[in-house]
C-alpha atoms as a PDB file:
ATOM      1  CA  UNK A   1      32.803 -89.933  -4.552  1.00  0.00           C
ATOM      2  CA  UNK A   2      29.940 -87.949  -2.752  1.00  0.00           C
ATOM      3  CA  UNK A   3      26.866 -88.003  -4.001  1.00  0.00           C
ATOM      4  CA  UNK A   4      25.960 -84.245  -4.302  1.00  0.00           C
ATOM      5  CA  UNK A   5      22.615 -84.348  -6.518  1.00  0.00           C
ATOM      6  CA  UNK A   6      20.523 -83.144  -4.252  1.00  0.00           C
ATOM      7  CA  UNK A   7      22.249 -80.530  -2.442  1.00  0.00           C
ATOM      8  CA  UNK A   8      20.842 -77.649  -3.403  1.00  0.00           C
ATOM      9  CA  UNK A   9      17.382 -79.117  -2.628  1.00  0.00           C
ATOM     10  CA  UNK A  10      18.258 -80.148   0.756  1.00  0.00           C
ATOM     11  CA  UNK A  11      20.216 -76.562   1.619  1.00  0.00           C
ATOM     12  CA  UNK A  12      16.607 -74.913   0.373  1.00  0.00           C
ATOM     13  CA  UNK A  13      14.603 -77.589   2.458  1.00  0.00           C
ATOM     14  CA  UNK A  14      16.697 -76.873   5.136  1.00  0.00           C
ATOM     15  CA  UNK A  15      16.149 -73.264   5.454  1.00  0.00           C
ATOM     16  CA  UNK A  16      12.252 -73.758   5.503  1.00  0.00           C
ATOM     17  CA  UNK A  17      12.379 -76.731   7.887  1.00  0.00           C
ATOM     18  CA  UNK A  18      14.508 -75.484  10.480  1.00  0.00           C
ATOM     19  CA  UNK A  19      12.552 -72.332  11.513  1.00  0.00           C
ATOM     20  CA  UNK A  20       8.921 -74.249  11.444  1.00  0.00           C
ATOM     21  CA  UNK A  21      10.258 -76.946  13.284  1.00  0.00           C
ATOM     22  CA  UNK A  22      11.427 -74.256  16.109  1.00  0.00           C
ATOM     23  CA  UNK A  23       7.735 -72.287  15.597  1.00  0.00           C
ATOM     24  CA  UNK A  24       5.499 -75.418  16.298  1.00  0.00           C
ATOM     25  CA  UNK A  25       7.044 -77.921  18.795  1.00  0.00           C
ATOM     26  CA  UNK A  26       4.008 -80.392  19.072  1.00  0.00           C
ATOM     27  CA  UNK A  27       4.578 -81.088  15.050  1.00  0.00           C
ATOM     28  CA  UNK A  28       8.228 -81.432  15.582  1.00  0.00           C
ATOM     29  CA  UNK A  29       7.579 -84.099  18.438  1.00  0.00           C
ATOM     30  CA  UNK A  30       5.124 -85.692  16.056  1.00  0.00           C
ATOM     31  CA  UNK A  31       7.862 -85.966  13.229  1.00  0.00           C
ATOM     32  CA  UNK A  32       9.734 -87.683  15.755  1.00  0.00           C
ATOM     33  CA  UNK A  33       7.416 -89.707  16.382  1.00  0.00           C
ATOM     34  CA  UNK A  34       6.854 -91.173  13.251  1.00  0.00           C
ATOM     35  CA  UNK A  35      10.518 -91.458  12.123  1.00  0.00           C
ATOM     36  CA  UNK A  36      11.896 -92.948  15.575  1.00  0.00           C
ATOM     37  CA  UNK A  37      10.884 -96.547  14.836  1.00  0.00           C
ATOM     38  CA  UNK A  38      12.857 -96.070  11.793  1.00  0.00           C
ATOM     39  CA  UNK A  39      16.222 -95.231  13.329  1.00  0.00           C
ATOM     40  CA  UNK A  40      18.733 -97.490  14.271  1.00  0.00           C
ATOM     41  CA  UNK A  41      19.271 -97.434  18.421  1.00  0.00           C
ATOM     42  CA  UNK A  42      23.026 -95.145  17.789  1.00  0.00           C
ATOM     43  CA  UNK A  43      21.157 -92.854  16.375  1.00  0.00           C
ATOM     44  CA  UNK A  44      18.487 -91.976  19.174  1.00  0.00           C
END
């Protein structure tokens, strides 16, 4: 069974995300930044 909660939060989210992300590069590199210790090496 899927867990589907949160869906309509993250298909909002996603809509806001997406486009600032694209607008301001040096934050998105930043986000990276701070998440990529977190991520297992497959997923880099």
């Amino acid at each position: 069974m899927i867990d589907k909660s949160n869906k309509k939060f993250w298909d909002k989210f996603a809509k806001l995300y997406a486009p600032f992300m694209k607008k301001d590069k040096g934050v998105y590199d930043k986000v990276c930044e701070y998440i990529r210790p977190h991520l297992k090496q497959p997923m880099q």
